[in-house]
N, C-alpha and C. Protein backbone atom coordinates (compact mmCIF):
# COMPACT_ATOMS: atom_id res chain seq x y z
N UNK A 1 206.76 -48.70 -89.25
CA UNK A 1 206.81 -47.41 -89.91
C UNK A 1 205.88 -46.45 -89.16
N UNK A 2 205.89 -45.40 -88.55
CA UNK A 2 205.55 -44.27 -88.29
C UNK A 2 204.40 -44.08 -89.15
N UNK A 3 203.85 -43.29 -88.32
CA UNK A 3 202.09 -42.95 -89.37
C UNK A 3 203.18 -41.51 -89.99
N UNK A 4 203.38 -40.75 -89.29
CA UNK A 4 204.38 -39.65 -89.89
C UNK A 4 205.14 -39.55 -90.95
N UNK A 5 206.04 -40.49 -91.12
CA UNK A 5 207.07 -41.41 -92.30
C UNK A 5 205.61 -41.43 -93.39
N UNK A 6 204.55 -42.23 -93.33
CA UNK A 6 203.44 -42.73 -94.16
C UNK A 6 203.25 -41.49 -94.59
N UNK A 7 202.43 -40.34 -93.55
CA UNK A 7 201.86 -39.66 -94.32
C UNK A 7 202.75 -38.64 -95.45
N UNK A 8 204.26 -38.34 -94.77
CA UNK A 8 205.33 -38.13 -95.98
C UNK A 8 205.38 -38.63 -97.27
N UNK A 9 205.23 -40.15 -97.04
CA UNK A 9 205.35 -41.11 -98.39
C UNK A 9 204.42 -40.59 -99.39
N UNK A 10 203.29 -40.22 -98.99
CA UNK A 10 201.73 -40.26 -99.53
C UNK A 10 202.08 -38.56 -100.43
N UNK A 11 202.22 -37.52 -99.09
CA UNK A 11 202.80 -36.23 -99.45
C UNK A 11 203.52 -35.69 -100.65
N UNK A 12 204.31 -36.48 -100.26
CA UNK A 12 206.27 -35.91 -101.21
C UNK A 12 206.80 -36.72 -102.38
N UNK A 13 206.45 -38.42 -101.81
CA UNK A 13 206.27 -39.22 -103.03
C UNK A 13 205.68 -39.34 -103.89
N UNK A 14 204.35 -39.72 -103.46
CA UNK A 14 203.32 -40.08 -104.06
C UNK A 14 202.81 -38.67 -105.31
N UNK A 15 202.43 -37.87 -104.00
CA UNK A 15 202.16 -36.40 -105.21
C UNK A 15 203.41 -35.82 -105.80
N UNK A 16 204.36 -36.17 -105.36
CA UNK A 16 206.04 -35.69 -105.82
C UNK A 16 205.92 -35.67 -107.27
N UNK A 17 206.21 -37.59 -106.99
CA UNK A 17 206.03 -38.23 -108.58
C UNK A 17 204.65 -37.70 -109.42
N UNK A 18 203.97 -37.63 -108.91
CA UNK A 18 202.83 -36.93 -110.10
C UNK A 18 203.14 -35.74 -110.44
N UNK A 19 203.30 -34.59 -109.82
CA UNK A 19 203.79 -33.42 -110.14
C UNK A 19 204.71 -33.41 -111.60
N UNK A 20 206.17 -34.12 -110.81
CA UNK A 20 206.83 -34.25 -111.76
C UNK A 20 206.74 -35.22 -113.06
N UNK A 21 205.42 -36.18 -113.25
CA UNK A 21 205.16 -36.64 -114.15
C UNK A 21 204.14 -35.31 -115.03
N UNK A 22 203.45 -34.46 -114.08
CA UNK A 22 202.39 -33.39 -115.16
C UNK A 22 204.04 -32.47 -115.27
N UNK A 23 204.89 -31.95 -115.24
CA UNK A 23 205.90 -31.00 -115.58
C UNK A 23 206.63 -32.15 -116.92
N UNK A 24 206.94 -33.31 -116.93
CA UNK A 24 207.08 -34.04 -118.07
C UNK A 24 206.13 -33.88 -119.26
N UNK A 25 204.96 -34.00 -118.88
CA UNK A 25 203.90 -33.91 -119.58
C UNK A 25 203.73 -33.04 -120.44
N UNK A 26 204.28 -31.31 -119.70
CA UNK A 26 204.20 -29.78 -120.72
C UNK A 26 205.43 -30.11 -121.17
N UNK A 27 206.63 -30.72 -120.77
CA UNK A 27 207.60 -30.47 -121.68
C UNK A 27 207.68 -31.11 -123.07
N UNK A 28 207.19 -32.17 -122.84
CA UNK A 28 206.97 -33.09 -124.02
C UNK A 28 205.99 -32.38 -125.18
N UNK A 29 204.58 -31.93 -124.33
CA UNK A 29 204.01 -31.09 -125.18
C UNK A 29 204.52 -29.95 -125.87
N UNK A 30 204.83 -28.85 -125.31
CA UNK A 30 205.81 -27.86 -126.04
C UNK A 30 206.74 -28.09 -127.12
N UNK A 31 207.62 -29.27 -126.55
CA UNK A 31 208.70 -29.81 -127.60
C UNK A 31 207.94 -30.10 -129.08
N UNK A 32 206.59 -31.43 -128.55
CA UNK A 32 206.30 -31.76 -129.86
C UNK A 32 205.54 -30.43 -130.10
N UNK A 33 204.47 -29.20 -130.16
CA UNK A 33 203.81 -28.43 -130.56
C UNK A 33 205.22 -27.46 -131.45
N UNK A 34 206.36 -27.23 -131.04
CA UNK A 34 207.17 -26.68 -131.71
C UNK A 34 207.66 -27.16 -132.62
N UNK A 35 208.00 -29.09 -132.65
CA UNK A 35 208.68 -29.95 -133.47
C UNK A 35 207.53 -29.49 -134.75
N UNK A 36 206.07 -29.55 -134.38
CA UNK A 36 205.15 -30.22 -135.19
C UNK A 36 204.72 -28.49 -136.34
N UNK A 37 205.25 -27.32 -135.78
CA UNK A 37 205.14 -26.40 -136.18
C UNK A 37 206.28 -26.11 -137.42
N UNK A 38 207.34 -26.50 -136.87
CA UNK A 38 208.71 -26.34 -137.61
C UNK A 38 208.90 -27.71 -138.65
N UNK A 39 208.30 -29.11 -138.39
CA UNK A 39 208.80 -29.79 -139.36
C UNK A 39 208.52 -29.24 -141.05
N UNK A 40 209.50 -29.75 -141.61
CA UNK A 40 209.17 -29.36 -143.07
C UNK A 40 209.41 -30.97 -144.15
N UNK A 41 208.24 -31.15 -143.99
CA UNK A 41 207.75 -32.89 -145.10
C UNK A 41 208.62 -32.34 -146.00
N UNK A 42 209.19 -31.86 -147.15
CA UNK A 42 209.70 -31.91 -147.86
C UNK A 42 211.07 -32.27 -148.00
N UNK A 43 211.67 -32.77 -146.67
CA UNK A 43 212.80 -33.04 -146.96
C UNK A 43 212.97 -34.55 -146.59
N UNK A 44 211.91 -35.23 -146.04
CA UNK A 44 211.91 -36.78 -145.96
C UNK A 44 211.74 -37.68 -147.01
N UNK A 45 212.72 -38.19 -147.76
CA UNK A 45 212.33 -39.11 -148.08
C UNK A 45 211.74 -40.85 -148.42
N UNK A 46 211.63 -40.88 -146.91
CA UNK A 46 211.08 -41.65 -146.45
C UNK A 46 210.14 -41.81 -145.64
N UNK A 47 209.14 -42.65 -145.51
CA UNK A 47 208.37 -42.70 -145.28
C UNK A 47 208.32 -42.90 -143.34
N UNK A 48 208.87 -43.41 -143.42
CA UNK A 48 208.91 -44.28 -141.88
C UNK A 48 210.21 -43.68 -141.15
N UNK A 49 211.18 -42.79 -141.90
CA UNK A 49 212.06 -41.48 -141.30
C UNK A 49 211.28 -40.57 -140.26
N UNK A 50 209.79 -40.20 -141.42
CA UNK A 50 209.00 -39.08 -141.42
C UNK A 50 208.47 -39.55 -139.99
N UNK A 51 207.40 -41.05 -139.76
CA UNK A 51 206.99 -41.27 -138.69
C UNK A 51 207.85 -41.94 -137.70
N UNK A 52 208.86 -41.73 -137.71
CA UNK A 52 209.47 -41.32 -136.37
C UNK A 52 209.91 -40.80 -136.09
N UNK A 53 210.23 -39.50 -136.78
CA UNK A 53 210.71 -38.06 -136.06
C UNK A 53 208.95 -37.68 -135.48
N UNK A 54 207.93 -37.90 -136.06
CA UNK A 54 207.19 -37.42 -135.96
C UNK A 54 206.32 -37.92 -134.75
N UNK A 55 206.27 -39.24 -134.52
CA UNK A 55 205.86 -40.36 -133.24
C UNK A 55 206.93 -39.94 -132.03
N UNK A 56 207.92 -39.35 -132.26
CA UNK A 56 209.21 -39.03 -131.13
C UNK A 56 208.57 -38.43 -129.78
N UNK A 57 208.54 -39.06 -128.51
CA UNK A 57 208.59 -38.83 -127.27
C UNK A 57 206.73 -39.02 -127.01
N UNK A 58 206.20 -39.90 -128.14
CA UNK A 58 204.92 -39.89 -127.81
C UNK A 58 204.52 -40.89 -126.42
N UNK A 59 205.39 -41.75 -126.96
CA UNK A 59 205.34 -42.75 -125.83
C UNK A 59 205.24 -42.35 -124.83
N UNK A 60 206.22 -41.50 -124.37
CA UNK A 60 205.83 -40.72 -122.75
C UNK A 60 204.53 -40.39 -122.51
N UNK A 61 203.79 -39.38 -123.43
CA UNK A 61 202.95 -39.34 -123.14
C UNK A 61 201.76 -40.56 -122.80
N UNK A 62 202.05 -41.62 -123.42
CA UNK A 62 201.05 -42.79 -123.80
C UNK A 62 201.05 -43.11 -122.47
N UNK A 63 202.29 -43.30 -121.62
CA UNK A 63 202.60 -43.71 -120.37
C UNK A 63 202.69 -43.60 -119.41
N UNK A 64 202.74 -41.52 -119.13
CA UNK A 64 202.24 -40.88 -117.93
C UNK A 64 200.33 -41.39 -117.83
N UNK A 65 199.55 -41.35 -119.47
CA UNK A 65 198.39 -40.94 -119.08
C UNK A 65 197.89 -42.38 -118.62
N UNK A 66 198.49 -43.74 -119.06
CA UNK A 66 198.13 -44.70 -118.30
C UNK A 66 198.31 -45.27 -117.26
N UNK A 67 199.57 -44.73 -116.46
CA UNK A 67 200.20 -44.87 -115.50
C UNK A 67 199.81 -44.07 -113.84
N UNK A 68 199.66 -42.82 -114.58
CA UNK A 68 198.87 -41.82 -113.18
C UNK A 68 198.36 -42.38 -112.71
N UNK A 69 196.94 -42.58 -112.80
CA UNK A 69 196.31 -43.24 -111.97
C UNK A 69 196.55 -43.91 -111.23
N UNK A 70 197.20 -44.90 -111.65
CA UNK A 70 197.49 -46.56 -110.79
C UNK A 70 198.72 -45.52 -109.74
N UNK A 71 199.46 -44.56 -109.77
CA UNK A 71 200.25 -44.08 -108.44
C UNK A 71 199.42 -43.20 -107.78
N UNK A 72 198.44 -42.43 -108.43
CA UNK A 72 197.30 -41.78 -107.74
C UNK A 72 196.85 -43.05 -107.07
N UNK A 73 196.59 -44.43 -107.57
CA UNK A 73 196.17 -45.08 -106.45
C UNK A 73 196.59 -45.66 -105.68
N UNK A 74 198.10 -46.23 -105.45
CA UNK A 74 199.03 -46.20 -104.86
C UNK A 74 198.78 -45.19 -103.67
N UNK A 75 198.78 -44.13 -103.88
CA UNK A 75 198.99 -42.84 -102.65
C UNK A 75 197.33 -42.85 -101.87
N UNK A 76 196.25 -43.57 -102.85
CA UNK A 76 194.96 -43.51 -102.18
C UNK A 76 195.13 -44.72 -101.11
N UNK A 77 196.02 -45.99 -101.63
CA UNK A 77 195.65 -47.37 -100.48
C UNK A 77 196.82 -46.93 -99.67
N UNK A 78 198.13 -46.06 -99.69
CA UNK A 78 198.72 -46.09 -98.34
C UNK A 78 198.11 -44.98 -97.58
N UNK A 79 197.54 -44.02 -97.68
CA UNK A 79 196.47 -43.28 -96.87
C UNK A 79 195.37 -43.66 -96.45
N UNK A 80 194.40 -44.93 -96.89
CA UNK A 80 193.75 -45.84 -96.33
C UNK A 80 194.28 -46.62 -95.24
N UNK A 81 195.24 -47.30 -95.33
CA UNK A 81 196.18 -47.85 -94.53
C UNK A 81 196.41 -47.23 -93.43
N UNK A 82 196.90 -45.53 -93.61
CA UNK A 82 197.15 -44.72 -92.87
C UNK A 82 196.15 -44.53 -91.69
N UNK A 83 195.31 -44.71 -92.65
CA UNK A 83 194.17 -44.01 -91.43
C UNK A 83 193.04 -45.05 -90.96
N UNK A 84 193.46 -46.48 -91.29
CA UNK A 84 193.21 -47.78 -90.50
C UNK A 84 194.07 -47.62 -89.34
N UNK A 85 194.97 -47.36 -89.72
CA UNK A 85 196.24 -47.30 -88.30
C UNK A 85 195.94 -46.62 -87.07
N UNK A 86 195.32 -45.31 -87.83
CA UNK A 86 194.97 -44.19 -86.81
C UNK A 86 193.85 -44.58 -85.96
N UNK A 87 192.68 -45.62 -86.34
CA UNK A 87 191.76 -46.15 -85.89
C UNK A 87 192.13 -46.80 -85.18
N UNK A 88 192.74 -48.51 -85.56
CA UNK A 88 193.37 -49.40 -84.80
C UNK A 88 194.38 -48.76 -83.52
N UNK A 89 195.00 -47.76 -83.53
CA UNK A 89 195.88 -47.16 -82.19
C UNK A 89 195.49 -46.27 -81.56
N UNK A 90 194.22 -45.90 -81.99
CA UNK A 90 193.51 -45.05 -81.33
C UNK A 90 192.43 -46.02 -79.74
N UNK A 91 191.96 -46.83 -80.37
CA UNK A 91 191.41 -48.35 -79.44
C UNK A 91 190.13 -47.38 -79.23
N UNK A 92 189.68 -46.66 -78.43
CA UNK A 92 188.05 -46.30 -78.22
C UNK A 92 188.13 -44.98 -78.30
N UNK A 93 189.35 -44.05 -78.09
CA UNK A 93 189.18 -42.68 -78.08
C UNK A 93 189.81 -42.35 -79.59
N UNK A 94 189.05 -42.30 -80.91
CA UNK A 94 189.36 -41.80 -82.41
C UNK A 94 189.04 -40.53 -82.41
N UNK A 95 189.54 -39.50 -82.64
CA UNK A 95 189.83 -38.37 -83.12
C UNK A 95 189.28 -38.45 -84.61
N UNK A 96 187.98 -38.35 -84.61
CA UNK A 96 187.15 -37.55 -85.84
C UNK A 96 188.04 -37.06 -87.02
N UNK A 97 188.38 -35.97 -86.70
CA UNK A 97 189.11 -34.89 -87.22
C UNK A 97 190.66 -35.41 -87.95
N UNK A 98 191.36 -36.07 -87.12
CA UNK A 98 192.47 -36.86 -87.91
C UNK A 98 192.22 -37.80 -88.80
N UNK A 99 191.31 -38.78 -88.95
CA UNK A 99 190.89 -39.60 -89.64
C UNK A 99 190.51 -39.41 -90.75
N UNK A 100 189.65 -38.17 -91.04
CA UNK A 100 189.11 -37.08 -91.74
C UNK A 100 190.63 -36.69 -92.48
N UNK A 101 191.48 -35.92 -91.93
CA UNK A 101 192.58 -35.72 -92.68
C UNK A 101 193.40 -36.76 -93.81
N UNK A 102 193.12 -37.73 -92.99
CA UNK A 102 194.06 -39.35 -93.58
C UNK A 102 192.76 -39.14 -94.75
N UNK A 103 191.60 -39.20 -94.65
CA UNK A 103 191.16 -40.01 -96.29
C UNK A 103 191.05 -38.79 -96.93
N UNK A 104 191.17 -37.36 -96.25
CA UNK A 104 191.18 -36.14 -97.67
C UNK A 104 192.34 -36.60 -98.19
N UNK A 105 193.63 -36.79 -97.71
CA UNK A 105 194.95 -37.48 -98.26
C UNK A 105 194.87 -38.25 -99.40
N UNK A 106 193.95 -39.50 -98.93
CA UNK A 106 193.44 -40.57 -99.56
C UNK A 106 193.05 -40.07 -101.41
N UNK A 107 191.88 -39.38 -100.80
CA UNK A 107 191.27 -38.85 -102.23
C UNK A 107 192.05 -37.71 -103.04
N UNK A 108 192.88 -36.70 -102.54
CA UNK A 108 193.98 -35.82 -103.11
C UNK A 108 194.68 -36.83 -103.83
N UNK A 109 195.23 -37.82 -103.23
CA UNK A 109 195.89 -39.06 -104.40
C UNK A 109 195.22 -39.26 -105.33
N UNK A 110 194.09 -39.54 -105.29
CA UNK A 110 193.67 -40.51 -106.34
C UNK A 110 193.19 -39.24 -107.38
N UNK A 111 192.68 -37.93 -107.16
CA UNK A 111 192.40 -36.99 -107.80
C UNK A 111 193.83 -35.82 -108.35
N UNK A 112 195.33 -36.48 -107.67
CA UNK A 112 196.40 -35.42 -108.61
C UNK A 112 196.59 -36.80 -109.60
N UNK A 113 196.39 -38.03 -109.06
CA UNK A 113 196.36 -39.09 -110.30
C UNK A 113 195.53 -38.86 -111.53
N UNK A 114 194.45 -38.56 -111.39
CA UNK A 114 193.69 -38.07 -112.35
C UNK A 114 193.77 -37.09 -112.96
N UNK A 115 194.33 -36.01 -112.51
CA UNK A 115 194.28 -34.55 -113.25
C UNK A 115 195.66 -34.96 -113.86
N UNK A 116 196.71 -35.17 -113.99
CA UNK A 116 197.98 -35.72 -114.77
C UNK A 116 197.44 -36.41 -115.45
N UNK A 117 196.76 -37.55 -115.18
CA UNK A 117 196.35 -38.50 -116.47
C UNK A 117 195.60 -38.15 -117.74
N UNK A 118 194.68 -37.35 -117.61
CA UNK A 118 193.41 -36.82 -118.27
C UNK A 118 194.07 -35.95 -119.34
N UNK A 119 194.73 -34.76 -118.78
CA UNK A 119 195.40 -34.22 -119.57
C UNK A 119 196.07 -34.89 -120.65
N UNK A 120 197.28 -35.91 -120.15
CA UNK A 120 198.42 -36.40 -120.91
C UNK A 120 197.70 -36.95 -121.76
N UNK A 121 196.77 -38.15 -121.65
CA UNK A 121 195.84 -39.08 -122.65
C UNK A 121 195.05 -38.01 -123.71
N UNK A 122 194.52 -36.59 -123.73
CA UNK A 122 193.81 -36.33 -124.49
C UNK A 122 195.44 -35.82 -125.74
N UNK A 123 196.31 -34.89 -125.35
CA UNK A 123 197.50 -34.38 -125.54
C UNK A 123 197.87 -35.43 -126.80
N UNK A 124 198.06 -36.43 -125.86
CA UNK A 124 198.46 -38.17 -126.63
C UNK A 124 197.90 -37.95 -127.88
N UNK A 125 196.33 -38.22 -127.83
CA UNK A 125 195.30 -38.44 -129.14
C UNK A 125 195.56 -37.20 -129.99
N UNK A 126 195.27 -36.00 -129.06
CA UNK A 126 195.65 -34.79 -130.55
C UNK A 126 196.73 -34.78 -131.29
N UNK A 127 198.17 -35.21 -130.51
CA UNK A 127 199.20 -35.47 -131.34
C UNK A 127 199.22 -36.84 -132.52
N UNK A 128 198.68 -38.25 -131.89
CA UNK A 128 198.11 -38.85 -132.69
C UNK A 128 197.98 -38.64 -134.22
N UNK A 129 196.73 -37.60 -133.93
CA UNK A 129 195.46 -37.39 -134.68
C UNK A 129 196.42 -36.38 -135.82
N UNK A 130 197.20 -35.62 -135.43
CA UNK A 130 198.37 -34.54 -136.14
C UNK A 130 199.20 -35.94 -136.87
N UNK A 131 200.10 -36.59 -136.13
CA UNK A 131 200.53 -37.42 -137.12
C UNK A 131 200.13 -38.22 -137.99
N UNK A 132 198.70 -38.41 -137.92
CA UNK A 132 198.65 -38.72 -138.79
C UNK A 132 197.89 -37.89 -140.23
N UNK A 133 197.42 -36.98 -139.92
CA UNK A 133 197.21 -35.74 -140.56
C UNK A 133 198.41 -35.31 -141.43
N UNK A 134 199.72 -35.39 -141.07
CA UNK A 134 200.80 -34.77 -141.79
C UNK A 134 201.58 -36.25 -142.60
N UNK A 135 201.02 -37.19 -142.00
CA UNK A 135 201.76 -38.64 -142.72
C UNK A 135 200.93 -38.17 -144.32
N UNK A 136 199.55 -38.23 -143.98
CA UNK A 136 198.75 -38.27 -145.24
C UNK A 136 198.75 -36.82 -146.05
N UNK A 137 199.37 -36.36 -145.77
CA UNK A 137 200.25 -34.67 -146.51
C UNK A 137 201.23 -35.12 -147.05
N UNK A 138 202.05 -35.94 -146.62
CA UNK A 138 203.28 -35.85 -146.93
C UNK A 138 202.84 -37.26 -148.01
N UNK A 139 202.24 -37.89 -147.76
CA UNK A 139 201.97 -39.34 -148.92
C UNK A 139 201.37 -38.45 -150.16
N UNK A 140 200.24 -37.01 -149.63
CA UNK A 140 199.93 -36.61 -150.93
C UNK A 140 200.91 -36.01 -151.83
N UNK A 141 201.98 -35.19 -151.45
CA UNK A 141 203.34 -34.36 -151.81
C UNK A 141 204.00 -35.70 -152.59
N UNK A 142 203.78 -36.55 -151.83
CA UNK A 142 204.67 -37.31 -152.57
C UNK A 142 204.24 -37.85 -153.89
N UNK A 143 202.97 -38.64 -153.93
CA UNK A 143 202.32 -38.81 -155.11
C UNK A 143 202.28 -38.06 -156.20
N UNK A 144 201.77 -36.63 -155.95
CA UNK A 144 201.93 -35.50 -156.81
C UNK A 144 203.36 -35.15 -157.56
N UNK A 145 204.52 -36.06 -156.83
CA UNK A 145 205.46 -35.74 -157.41
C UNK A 145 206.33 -37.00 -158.06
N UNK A 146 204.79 -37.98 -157.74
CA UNK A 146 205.63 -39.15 -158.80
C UNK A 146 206.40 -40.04 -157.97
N UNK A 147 206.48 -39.93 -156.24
CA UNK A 147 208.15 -40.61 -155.53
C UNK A 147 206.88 -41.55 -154.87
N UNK A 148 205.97 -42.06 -154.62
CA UNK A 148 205.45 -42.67 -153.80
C UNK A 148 204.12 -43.85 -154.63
N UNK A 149 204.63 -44.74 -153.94
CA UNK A 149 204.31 -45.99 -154.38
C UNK A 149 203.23 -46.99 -153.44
């Protein structure tokens, strides 16, 4: 494989897929911040209806924010790699300056891994923290009206 091909992989893939895992990330958010604005508890009567319209597409989130990383680090060890290569075929004359490029590569991975993750995981907990805020609304509505046991 080409150091060229590599540093593409690292580029287009690697940060590709993160990108398009943080653009998953706002959509999911938006969806639920609108779902969670518009639901109306009063028409569930059930309990476990309620938490899973309400748990809906959390998972994604659960799974970008544990997942980033590990392809942020993915894109950090084939840019390590990368720029072992550049050493090893270089033999006594290394170019400073390219090598230098390969591990800013390196660390851009492992840091768009992180900025996707961080986000999605806190996102995760506030929605969490909402469902279950509106479970225990909707258990009080219900009590008050005699349907909940």
């Amino acid at each position: 494989m080409e150091i060229e091909q590599l540093k593409n992989i690292v580029d287009w893939g690697v940060i590709g897929v993160l990108i398009l895992l943080s653009v998953i990330t706002l959509a999911v958010t938006i969806e639920r911040i609108l779902f969670f604005r518009a639901v109306d508890l009063r028409i569930y009567r059930h309990k476990l209806t309620l938490e899973l319209d309400l748990t809906n597409r959390l998972g994604v989130l659960a799974s970008i924010g544990s997942n980033a990383p590990y392809i942020g680090l993915l894109g950090t060890v084939l840019a390590i790699i990368m720029t072992f290569y550049i050493i090893g075929d270089k033999a006594g004359a290394i170019e400073s300056a390219q090598v230098m490029k390969s591990l800013a590569l390196a660390l851009k991975a492992t840091a768009m891994g992180l900025v996707v993750a961080i986000p999605a995981t806190v996102i995760y907990n506030i929605f969490l923290t909402k469902v279950d805020r509106l479970l225990a609304k909707w258990e009080i509505e219900q009590d008050e009206r005699g349907r909940y046991k």
